[in-house]
Protein backbone atom coordinates (compact mmCIF):
# COMPACT_ATOMS: atom_id res chain seq x y z
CA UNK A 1 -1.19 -15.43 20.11
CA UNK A 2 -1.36 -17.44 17.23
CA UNK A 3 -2.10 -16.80 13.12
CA UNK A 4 -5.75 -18.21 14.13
CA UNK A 5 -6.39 -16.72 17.24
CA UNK A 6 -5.29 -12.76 15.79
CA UNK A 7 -7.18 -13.45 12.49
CA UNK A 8 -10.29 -15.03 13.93
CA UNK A 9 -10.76 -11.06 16.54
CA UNK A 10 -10.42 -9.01 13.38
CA UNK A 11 -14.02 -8.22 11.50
CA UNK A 12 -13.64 -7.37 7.73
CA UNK A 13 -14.46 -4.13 7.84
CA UNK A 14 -11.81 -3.48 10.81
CA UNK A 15 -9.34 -5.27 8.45
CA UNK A 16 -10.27 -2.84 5.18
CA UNK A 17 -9.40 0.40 7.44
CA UNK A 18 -6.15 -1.20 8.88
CA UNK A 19 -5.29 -2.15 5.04
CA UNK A 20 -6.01 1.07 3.34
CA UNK A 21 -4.64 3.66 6.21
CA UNK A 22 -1.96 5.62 4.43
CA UNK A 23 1.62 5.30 6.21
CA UNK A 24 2.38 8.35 8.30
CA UNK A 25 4.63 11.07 6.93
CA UNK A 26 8.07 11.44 7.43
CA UNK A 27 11.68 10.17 6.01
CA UNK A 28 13.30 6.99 4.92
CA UNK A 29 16.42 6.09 5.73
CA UNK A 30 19.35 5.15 2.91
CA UNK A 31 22.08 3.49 3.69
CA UNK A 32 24.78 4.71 1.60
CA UNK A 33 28.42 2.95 0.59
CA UNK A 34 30.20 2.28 -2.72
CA UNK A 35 28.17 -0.85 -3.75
CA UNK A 36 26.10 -1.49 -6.50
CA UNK A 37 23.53 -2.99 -4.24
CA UNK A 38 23.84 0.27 -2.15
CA UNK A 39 23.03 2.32 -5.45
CA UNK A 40 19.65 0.14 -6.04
CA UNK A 41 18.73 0.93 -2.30
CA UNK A 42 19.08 4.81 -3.19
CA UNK A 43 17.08 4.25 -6.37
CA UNK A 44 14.41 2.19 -4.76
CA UNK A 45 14.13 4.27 -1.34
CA UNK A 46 13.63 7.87 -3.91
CA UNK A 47 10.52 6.29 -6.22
CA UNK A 48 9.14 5.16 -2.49
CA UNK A 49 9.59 8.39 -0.97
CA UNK A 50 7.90 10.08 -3.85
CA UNK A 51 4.91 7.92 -4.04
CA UNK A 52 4.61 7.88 0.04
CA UNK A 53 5.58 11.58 0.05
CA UNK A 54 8.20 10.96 2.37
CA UNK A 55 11.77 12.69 2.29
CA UNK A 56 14.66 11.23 1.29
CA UNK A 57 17.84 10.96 4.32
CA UNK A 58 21.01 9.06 3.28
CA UNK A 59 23.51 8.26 5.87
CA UNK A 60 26.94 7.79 4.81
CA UNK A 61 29.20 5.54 8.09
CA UNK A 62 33.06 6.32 8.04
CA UNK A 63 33.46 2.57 9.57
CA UNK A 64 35.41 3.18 12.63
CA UNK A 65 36.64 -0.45 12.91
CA UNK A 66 38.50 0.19 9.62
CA UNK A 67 40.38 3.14 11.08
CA UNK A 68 40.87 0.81 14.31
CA UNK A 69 42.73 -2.01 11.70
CA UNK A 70 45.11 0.88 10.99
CA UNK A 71 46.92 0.70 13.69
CA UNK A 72 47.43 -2.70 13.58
CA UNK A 73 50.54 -4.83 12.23
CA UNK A 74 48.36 -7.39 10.01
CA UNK A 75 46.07 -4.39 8.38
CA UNK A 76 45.97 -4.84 4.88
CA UNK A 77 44.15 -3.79 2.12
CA UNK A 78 44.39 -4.96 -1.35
CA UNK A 79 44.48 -2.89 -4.03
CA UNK A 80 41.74 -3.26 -6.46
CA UNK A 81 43.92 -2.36 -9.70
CA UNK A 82 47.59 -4.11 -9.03
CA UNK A 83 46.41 -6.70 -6.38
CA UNK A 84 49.24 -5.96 -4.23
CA UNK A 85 48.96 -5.95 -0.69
CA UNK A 86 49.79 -2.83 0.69
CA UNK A 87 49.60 -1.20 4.36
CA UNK A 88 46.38 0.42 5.60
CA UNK A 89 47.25 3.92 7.17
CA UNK A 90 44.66 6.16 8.79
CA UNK A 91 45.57 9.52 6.88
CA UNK A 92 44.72 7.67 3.37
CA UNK A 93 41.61 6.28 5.14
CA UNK A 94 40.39 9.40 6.22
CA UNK A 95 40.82 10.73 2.73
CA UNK A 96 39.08 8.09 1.16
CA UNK A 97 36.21 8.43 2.92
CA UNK A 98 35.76 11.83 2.27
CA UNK A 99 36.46 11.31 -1.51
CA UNK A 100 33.42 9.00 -1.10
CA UNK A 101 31.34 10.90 0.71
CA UNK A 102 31.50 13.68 -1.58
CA UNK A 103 30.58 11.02 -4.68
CA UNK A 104 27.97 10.08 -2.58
CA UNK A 105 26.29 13.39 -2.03
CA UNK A 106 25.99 13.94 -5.87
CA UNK A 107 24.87 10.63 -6.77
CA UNK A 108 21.84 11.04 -4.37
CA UNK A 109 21.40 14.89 -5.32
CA UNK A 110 21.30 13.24 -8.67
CA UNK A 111 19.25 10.59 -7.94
CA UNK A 112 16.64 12.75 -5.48
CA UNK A 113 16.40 15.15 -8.46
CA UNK A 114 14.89 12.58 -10.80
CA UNK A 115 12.39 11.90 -8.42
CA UNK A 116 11.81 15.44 -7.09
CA UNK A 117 11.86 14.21 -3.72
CA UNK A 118 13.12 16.80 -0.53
CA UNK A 119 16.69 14.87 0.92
CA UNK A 120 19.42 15.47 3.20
CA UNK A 121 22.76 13.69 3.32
CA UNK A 122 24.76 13.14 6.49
CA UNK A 123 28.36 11.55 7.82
CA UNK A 124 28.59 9.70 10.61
CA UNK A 125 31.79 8.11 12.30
CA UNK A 126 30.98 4.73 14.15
CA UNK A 127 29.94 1.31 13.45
CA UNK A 128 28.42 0.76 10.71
CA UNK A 129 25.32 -1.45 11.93
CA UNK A 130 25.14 0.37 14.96
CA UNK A 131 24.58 3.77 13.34
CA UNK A 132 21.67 2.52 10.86
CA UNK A 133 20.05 1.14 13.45
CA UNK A 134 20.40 4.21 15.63
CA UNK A 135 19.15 6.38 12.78
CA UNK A 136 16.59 3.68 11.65
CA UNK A 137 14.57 4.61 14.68
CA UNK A 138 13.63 8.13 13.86
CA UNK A 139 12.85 7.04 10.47
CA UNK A 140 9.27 5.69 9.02
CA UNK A 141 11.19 3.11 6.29
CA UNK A 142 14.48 1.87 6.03
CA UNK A 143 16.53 1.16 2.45
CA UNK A 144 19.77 -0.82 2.48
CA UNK A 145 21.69 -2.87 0.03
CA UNK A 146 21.31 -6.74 0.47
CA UNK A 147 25.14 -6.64 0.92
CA UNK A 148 27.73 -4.00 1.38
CA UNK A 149 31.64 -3.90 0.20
CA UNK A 150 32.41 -7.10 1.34
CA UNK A 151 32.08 -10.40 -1.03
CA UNK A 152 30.42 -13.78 -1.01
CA UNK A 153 27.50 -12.93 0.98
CA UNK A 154 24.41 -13.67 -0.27
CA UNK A 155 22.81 -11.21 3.01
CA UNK A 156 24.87 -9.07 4.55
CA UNK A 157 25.22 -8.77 8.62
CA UNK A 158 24.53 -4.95 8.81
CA UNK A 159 21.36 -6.01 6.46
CA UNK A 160 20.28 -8.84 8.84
CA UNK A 161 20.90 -7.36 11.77
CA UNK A 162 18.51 -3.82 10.68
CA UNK A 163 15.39 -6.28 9.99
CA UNK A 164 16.16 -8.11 13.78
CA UNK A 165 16.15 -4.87 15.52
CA UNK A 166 14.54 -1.64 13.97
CA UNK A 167 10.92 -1.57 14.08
CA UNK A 168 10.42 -0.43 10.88
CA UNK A 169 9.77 -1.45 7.46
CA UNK A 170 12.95 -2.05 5.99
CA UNK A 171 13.70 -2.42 1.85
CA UNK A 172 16.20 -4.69 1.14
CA UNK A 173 17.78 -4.21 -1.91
CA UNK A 174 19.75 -6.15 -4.57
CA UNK A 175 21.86 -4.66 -7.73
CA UNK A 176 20.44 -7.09 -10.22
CA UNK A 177 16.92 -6.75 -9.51
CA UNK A 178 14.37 -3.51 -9.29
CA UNK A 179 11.77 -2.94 -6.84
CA UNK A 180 8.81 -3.71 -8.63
CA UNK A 181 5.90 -6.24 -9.12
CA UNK A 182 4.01 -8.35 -9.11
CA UNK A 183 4.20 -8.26 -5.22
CA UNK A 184 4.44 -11.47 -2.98
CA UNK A 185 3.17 -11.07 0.33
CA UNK A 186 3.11 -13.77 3.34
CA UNK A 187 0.16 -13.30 5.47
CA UNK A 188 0.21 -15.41 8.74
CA UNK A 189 -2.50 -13.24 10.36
CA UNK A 190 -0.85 -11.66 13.00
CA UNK A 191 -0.12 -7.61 13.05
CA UNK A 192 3.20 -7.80 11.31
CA UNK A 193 1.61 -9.27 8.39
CA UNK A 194 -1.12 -6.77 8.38
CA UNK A 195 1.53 -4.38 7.95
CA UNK A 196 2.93 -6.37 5.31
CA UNK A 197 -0.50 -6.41 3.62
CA UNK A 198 -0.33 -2.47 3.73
CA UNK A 199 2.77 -1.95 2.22
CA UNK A 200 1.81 -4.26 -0.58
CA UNK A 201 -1.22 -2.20 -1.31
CA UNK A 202 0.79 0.85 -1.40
CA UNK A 203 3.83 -0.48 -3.96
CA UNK A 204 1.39 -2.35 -5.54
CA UNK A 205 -0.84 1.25 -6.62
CA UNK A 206 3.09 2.91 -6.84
CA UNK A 207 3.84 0.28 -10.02
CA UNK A 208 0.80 -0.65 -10.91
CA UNK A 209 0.98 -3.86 -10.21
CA UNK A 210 -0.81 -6.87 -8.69
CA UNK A 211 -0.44 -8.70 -5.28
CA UNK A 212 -0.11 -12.38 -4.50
CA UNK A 213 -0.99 -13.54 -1.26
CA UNK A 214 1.01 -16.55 0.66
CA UNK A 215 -1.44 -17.41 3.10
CA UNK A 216 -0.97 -20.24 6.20
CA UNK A 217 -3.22 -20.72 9.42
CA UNK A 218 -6.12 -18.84 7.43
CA UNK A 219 -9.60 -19.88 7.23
CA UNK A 220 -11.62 -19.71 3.99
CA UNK A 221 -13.44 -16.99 5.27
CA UNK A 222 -10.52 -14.93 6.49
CA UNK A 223 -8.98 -15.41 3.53
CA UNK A 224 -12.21 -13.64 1.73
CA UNK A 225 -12.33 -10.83 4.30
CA UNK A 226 -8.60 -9.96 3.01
CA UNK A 227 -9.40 -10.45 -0.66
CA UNK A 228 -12.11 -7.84 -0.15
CA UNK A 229 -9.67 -5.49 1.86
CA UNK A 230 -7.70 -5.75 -1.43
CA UNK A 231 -10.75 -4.98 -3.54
CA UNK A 232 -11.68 -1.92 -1.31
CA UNK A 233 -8.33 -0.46 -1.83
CA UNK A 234 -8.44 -1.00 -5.80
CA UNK A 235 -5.75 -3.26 -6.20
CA UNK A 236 -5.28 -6.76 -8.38
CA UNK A 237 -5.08 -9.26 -5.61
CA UNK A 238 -4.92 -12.88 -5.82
CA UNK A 239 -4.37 -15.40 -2.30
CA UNK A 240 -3.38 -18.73 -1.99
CA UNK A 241 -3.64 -20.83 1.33
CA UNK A 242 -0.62 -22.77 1.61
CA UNK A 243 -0.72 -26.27 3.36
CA UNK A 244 2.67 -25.87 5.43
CA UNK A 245 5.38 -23.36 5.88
CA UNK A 246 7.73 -25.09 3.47
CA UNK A 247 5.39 -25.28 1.02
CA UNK A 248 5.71 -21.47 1.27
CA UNK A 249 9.72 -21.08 1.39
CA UNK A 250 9.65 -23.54 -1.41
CA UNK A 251 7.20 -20.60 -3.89
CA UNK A 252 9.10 -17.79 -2.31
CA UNK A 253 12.99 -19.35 -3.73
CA UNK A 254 11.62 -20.18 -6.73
CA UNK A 255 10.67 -16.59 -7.34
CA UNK A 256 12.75 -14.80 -10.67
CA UNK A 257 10.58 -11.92 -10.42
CA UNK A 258 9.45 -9.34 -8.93
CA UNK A 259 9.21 -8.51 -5.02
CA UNK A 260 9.08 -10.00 -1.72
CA UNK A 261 6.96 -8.50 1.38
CA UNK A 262 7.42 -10.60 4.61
CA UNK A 263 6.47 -10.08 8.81
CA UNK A 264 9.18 -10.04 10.70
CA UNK A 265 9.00 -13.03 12.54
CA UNK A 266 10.29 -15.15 9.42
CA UNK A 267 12.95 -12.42 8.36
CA UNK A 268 15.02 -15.76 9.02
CA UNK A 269 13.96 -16.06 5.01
CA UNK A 270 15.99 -13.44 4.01
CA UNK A 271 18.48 -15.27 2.86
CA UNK A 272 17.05 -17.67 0.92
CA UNK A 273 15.11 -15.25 -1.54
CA UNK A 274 16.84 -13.60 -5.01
CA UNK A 275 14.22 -10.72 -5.30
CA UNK A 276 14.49 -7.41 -3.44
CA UNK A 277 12.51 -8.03 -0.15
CA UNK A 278 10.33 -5.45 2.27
CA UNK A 279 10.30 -6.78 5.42
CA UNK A 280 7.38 -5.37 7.42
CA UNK A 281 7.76 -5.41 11.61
């Protein structure tokens, strides 16, 4: 079905209920590791999970393919004082991962405090992208770094492949940038982006902020219909009807501030935006 055809069924007052349903109760998922980017995600997933009253669950994955590498002749790690190269061995893996996990634990008991948010904290042995998404499923949101421990990726793969394949909203988060306004959303019309729509509403009462709206395949008077779901829910809204797709990508890596909220469908974009991003499925 396309952005026409889905827009064109759905009658104002349909799309004001859709837009200012709360999201259900439950727990959002925080993917936890040693990167700054993973400490953002913690940060951003607690002030959600207080304003959504959900709970907070971080998930800490002893990376099984690094304890596979072990056994291996070329397994190397480099030590990140002398620079030296220097054997990787199982028994000093195993220890460092529970000298992490235990940092870990405090930084979110820490970090739930603040917030006064309910949390939990568990270790898991496996892969890493295959556990979040695993866990992801059971969750209502999902918070992850944009990239983990490894360097010179702009998004990670474990990042990438959570907004492909868990069917929930999932926060993508970056160390140099908050989770905050004013909010960007992409509306193309279809269900995904009236999910988008409803997250917006929600962050955008959370910070107090105001919502921009990227609109393409709209008419003028679906575009009205959602400016007045935006009214009816109380927050600052402003839309735009974009004459192509690249005309949006082109706004959205321009962006310097604030936050991105896309549909799934053009997750593909991921990459190519500098602010934190929710992606909504």
């Amino acid at each position: 079905m396309s952005a026409e055809e889905h827009s064109a069924i759905i009658a104002p007052e349909i799309l004001n209920e859709t837009l200012n349903q709360p999201l259900p109760t439950g727990h959002i998922l925080v993917a936890l590791d040693a990167s700054p980017h993973s400490a953002a995600a913690l940060v951003a997933a607690a002030e959600v999970a207080f304003a959504l009253k959900l709970e907070l669950y971080g998930l800490y994955v002893e990376d099984v393919n690094l304890l596979h590498l072990c056994g291996l002749p070329f397994g190397l790690e480099i030590g990140s004082f002398t620079g030296n190269p220097r054997r990787l061995e199982q028994v000093r893996m195993e220890r460092d991962f529970r000298i992490q996990a235990t940092l870990l634990r405090k930084i979110m008991a820490d970090v739930a405090g603040r917030q006064r948010v309910s949390w939990s904290f568990r270790v898991v042995r496996g892969g890493v992208t295959q556990e979040l998404i695993a866990a992801g499923l059971s969750a209502q949101m999902v918070s992850l770094g944009r990239v983990g421990m490894t360097p010179g990726k702009r998004t990670g793969s474990s990042a990438q492949a959570v907004v492909r394949n868990t069917q929930r909203p999932v926060i993508v988060q970056s160390a140099q940038m908050a989770l905050i306004g004013p909010f960007t959303v992409v509306y193309l019309g279809d269900p995904s982006s009236d999910h988008a729509a409803q997250l917006a509403i929600q962050l955008a009462k959370l910070h107090h902020a105001k919502i921009d709206v990227l609109m393409f395949g709209q008419s003028s008077a679906q575009a009205d219909a959602l400016a007045q779901a935006f009214a009816a829910a109380k927050v600052e809204s402003k839309l735009y009807i974009m004459p192509s797709m690249e005309a949006m990508t082109t706004i959205l890596r321009g962006l310097g501030v604030g936050s991105v909220i896309l549909p799934v469908q053009v997750a593909a974009w991921l990459s190519e935006i500098s602010t934190p991003v929710v992606v909504a499925p």
